[in-house]
N, C-alpha and C. Protein backbone atom coordinates (compact mmCIF):
# COMPACT_ATOMS: atom_id res chain seq x y z
N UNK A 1 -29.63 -0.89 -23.28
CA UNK A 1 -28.76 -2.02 -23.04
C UNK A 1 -29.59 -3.16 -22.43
N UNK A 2 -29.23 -4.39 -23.14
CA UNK A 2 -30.12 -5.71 -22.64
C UNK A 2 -29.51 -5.95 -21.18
N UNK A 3 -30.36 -6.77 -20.30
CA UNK A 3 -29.75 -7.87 -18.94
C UNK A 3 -29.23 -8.45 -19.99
N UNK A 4 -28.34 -9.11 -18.89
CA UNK A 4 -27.36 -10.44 -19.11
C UNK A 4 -28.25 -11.62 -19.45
N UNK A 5 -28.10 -12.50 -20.48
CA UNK A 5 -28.09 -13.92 -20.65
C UNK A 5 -27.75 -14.85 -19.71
N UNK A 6 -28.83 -15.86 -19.78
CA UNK A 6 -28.30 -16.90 -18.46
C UNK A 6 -26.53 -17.46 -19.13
N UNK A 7 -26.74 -17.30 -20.39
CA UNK A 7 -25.26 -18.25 -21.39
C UNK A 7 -23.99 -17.28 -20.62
N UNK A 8 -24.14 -15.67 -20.77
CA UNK A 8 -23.28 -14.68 -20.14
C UNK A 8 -23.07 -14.86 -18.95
N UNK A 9 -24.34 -14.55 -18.15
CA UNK A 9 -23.92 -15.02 -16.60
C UNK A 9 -22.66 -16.27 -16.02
N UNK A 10 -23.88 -17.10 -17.05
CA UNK A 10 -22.62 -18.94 -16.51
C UNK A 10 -21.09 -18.30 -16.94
N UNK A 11 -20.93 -17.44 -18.38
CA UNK A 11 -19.91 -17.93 -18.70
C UNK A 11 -18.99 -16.84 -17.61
N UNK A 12 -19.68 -15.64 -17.36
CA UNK A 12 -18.87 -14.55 -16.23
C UNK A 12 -19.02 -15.18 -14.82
N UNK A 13 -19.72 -16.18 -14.13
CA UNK A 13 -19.90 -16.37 -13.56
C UNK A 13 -18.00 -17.71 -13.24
N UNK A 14 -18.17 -18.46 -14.02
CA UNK A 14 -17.05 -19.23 -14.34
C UNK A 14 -15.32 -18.41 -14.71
N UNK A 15 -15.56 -17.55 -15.18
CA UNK A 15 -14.42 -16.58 -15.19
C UNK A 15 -13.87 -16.21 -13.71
N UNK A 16 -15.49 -15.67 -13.28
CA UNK A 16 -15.17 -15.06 -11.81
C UNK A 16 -14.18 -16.02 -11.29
N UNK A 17 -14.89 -17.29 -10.65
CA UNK A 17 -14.61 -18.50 -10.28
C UNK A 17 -13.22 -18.68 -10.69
N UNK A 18 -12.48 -18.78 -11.88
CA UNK A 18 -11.29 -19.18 -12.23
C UNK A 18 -10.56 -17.86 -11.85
N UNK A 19 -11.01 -16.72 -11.32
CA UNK A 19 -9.54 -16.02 -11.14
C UNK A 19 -9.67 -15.76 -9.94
N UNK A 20 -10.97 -16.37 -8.66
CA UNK A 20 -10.35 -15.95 -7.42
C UNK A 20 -9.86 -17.35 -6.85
N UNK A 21 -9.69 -18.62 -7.70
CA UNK A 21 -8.94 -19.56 -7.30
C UNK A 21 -7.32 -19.34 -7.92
N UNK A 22 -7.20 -18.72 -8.75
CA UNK A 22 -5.93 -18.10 -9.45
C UNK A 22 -5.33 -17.31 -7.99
N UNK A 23 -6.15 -16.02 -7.65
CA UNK A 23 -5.45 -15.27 -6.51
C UNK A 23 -5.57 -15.92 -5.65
N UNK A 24 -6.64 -16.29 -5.26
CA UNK A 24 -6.27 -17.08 -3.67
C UNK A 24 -4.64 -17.91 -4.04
N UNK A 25 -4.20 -18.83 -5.01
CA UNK A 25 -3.20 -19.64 -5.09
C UNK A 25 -2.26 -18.28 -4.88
N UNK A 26 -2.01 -17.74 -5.54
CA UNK A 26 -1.15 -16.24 -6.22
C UNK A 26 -0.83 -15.08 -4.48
N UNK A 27 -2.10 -15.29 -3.65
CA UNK A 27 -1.65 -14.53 -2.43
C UNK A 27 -1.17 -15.39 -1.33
N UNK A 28 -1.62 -16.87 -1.42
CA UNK A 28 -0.36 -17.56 -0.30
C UNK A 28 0.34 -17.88 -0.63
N UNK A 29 0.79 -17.73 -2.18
CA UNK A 29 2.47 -17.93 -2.88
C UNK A 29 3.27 -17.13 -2.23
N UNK A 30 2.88 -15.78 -2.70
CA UNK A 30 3.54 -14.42 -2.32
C UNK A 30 3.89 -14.36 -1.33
N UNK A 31 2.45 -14.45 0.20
CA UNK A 31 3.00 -14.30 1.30
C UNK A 31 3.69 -14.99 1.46
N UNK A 32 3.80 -16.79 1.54
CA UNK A 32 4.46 -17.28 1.93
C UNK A 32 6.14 -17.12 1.37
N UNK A 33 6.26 -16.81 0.37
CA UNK A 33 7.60 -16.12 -0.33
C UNK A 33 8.30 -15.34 0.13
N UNK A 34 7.55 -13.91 0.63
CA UNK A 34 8.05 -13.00 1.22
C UNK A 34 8.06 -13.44 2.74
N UNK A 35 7.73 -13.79 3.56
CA UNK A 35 7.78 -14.40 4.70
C UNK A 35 9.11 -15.18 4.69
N UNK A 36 9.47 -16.58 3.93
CA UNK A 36 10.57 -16.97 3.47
C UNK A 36 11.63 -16.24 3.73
N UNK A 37 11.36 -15.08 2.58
CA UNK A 37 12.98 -14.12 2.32
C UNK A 37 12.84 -13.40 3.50
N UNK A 38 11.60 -12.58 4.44
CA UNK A 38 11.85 -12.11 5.45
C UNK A 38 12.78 -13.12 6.76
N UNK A 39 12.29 -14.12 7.00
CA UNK A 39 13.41 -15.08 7.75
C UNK A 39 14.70 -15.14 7.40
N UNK A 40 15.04 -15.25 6.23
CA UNK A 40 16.40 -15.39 5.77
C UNK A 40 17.36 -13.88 5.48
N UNK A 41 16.62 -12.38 6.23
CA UNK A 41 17.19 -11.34 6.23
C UNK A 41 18.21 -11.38 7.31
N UNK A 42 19.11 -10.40 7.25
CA UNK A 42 20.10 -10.50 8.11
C UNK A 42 19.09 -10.00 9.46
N UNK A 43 19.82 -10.34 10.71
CA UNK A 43 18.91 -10.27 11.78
C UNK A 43 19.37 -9.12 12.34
N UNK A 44 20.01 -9.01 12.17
CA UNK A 44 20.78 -7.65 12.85
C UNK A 44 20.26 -6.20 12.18
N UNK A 45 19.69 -6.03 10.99
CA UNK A 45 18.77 -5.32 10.36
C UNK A 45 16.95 -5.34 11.29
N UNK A 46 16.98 -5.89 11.79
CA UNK A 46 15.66 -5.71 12.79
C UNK A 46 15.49 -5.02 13.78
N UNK A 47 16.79 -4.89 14.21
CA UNK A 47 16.62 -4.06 15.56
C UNK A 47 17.21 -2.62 15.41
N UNK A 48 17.68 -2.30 14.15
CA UNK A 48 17.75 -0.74 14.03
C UNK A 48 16.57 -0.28 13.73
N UNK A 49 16.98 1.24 14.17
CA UNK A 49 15.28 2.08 14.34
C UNK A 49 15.07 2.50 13.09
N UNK A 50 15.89 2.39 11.96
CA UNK A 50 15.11 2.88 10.88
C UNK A 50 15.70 1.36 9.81
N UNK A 51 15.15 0.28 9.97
CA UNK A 51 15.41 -0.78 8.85
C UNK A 51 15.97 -0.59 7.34
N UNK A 52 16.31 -0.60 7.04
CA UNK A 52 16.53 -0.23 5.22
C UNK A 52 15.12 -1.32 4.52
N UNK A 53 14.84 -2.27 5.00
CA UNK A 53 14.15 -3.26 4.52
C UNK A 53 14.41 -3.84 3.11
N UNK A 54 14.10 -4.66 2.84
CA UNK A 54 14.89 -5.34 1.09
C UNK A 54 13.74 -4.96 0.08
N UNK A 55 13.74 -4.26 -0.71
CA UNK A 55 13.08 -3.49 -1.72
C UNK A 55 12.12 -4.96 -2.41
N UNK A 56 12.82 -6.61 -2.51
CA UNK A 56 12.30 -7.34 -3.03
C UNK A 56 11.11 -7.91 -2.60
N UNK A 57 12.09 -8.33 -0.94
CA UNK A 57 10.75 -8.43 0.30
C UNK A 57 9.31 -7.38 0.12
N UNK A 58 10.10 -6.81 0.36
CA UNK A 58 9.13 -5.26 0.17
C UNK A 58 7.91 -5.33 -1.13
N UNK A 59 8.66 -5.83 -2.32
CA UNK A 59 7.62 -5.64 -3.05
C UNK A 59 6.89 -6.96 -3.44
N UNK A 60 7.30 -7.89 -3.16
CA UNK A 60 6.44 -9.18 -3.08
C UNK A 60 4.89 -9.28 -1.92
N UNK A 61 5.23 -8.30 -0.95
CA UNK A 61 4.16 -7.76 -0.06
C UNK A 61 2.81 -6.85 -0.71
N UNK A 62 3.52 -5.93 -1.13
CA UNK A 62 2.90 -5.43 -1.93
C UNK A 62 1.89 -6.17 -3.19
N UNK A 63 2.79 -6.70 -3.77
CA UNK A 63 2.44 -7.56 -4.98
C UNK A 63 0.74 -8.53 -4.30
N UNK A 64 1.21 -8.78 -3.15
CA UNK A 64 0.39 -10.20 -2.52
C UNK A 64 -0.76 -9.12 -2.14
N UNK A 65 -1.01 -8.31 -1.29
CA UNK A 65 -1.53 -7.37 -1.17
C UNK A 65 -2.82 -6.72 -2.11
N UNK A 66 -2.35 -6.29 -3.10
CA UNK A 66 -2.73 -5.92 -4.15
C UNK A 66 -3.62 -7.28 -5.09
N UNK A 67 -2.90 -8.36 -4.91
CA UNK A 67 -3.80 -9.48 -5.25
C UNK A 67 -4.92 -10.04 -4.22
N UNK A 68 -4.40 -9.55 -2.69
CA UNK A 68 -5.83 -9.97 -1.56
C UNK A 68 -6.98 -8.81 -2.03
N UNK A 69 -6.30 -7.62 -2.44
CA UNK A 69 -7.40 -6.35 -2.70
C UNK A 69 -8.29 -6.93 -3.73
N UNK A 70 -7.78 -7.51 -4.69
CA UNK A 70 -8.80 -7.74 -6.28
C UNK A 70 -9.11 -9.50 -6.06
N UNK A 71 -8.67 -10.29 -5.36
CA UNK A 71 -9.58 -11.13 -4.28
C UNK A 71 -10.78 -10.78 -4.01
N UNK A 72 -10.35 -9.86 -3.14
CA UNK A 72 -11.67 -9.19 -2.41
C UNK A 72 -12.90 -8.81 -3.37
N UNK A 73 -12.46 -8.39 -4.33
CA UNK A 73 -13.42 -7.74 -5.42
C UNK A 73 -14.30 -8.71 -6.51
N UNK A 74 -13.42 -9.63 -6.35
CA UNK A 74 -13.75 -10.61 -6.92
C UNK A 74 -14.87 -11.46 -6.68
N UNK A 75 -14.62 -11.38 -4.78
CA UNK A 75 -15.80 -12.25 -4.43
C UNK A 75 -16.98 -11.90 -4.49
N UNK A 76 -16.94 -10.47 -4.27
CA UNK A 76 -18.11 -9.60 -3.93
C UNK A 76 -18.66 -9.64 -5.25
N UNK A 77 -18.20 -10.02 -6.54
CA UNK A 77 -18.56 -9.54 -7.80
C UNK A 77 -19.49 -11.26 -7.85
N UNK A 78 -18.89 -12.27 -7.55
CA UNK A 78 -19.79 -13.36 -7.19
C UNK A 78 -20.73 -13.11 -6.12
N UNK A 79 -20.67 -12.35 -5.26
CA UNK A 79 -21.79 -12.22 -4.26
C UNK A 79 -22.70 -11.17 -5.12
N UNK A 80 -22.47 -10.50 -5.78
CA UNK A 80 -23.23 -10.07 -6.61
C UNK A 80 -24.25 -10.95 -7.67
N UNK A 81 -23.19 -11.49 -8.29
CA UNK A 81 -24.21 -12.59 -9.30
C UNK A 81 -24.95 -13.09 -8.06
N UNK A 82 -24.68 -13.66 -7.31
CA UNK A 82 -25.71 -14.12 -6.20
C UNK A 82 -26.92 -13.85 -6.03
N UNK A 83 -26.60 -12.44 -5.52
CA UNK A 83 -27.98 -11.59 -5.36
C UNK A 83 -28.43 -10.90 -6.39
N UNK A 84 -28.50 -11.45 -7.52
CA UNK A 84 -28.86 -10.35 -8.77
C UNK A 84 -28.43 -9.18 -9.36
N UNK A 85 -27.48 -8.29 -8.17
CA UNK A 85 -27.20 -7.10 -8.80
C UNK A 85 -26.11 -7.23 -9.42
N UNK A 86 -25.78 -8.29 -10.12
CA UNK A 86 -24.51 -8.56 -10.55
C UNK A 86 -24.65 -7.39 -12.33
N UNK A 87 -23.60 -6.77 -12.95
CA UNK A 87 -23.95 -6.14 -14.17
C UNK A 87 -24.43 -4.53 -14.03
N UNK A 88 -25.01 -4.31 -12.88
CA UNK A 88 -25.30 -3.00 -12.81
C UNK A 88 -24.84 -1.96 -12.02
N UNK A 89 -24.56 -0.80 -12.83
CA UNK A 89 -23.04 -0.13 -11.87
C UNK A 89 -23.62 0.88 -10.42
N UNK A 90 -22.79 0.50 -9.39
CA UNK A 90 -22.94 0.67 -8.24
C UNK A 90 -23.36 2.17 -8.41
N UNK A 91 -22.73 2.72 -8.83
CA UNK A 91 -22.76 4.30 -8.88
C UNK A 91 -24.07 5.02 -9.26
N UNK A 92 -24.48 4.46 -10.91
CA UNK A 92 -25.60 5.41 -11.93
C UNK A 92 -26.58 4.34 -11.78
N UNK A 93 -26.40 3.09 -11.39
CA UNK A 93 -27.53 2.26 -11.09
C UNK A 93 -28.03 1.90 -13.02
N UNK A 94 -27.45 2.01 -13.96
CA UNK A 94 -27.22 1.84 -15.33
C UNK A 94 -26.76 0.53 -15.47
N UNK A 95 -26.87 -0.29 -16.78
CA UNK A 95 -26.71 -1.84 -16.54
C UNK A 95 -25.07 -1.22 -17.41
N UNK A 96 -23.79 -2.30 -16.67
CA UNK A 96 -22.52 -1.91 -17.13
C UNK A 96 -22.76 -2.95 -18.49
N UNK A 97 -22.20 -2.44 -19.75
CA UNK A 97 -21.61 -3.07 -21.37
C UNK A 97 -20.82 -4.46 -20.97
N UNK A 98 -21.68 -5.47 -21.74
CA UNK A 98 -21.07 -6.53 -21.73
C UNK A 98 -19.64 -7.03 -22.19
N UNK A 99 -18.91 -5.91 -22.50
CA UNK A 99 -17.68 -5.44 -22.93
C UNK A 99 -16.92 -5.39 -21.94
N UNK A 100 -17.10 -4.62 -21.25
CA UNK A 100 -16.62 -4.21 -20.08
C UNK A 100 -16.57 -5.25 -18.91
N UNK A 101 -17.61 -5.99 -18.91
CA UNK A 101 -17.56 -7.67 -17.93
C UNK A 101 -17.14 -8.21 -17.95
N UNK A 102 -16.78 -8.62 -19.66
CA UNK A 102 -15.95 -9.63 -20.30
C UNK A 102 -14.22 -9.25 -19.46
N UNK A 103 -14.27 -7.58 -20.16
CA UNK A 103 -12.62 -7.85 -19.67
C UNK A 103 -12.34 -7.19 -18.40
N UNK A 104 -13.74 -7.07 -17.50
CA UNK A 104 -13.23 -6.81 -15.96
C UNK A 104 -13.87 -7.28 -15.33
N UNK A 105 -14.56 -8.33 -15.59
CA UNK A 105 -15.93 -9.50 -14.71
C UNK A 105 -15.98 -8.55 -13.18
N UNK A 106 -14.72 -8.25 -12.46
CA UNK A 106 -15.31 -7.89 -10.99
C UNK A 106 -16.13 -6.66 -10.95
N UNK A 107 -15.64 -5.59 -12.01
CA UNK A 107 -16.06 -4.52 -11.86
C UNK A 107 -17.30 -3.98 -11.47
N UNK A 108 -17.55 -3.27 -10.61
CA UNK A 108 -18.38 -2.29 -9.88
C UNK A 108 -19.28 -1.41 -10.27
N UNK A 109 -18.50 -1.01 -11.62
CA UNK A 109 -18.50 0.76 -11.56
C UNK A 109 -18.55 0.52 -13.86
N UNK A 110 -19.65 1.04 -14.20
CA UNK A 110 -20.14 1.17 -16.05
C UNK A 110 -18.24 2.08 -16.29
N UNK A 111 -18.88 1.87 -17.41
CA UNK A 111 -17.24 2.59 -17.40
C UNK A 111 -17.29 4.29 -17.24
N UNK A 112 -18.74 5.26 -17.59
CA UNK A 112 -18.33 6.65 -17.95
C UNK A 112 -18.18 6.54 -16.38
N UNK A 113 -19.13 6.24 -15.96
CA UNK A 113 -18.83 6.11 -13.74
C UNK A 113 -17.54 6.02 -13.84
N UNK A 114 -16.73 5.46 -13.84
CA UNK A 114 -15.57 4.53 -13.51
C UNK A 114 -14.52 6.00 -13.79
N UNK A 115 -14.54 6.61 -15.33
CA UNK A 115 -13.76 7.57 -15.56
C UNK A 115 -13.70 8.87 -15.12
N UNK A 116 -15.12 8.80 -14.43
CA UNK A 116 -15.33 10.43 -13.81
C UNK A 116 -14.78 10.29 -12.19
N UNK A 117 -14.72 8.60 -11.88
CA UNK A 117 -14.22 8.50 -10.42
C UNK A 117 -12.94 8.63 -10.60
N UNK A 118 -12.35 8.11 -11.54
CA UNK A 118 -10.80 8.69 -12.14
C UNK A 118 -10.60 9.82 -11.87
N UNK A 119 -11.35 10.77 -12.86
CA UNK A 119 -10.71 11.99 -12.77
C UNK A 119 -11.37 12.85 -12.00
N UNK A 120 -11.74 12.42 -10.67
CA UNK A 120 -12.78 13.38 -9.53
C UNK A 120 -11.90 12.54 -8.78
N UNK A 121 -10.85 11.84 -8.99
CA UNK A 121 -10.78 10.96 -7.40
C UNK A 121 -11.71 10.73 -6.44
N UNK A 122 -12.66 10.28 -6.62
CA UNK A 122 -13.79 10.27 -5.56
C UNK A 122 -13.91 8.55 -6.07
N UNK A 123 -14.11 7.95 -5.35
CA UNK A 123 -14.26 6.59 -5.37
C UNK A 123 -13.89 5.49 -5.82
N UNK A 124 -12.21 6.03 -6.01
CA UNK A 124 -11.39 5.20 -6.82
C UNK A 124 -10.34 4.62 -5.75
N UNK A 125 -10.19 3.02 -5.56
CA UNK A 125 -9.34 2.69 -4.36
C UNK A 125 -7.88 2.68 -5.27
């Protein structure tokens, strides 16, 4: 398997770029959303010891959450291009398929890595 092209890099490099300005927008939507509907819950639901909490609230947290997690991954995948090790999987130290960049630019992990952390549960968040 070849390194990356400077043409690949720019163009994964610019992908990166467009989807952690996507989540960053996408996780202070959310929070601020769910924050919103959390104010506007009945108040009297706060001070019982076991809340029911609103399943919507609830999952807009989640939702936001889950977008700060692949944020996170995101950047590091630019701090990667940074420092060069951008393309090569954390795990087998093997350069990851330009296939696989295209449609997961953050990714970490070549894909057979990726499926054996699947099914070993060992290093799968």
């Amino acid at each position: 398997m070849r390194r990356l092209s400077d043409k690949q890099l720019a163009w994964l490099r610019a992908e990166l770029e467009q989807r952690r300005a996507e989540l960053r927008h996408a996780v202070i939507s959310l929070r601020e959303e769910a924050k919103d509907a959390l104010a506007n819950l009945d108040r009297s639901d706060v001070f019982d010891e076991e809340p029911s909490g609103d399943p919507d609230v609830e999952r807009t947290f989640q939702v936001a959450d889950a977008a700060a997690e692949r944020l996170v991954e995101v950047e590091a995948a630019l701090e990667r291009l940074d420092n060069g090790t951008y393309g090569t999987c954390e795990v087998c130290g093997e350069l990851i398929a330009i296939e696989r960049l295209e449609a997961l630019p953050e990714t970490r992990m070549c894909l057979e890595c990726r499926r054996e952390a699947e099914r070993t549960g060992i290093g799968v968040p």
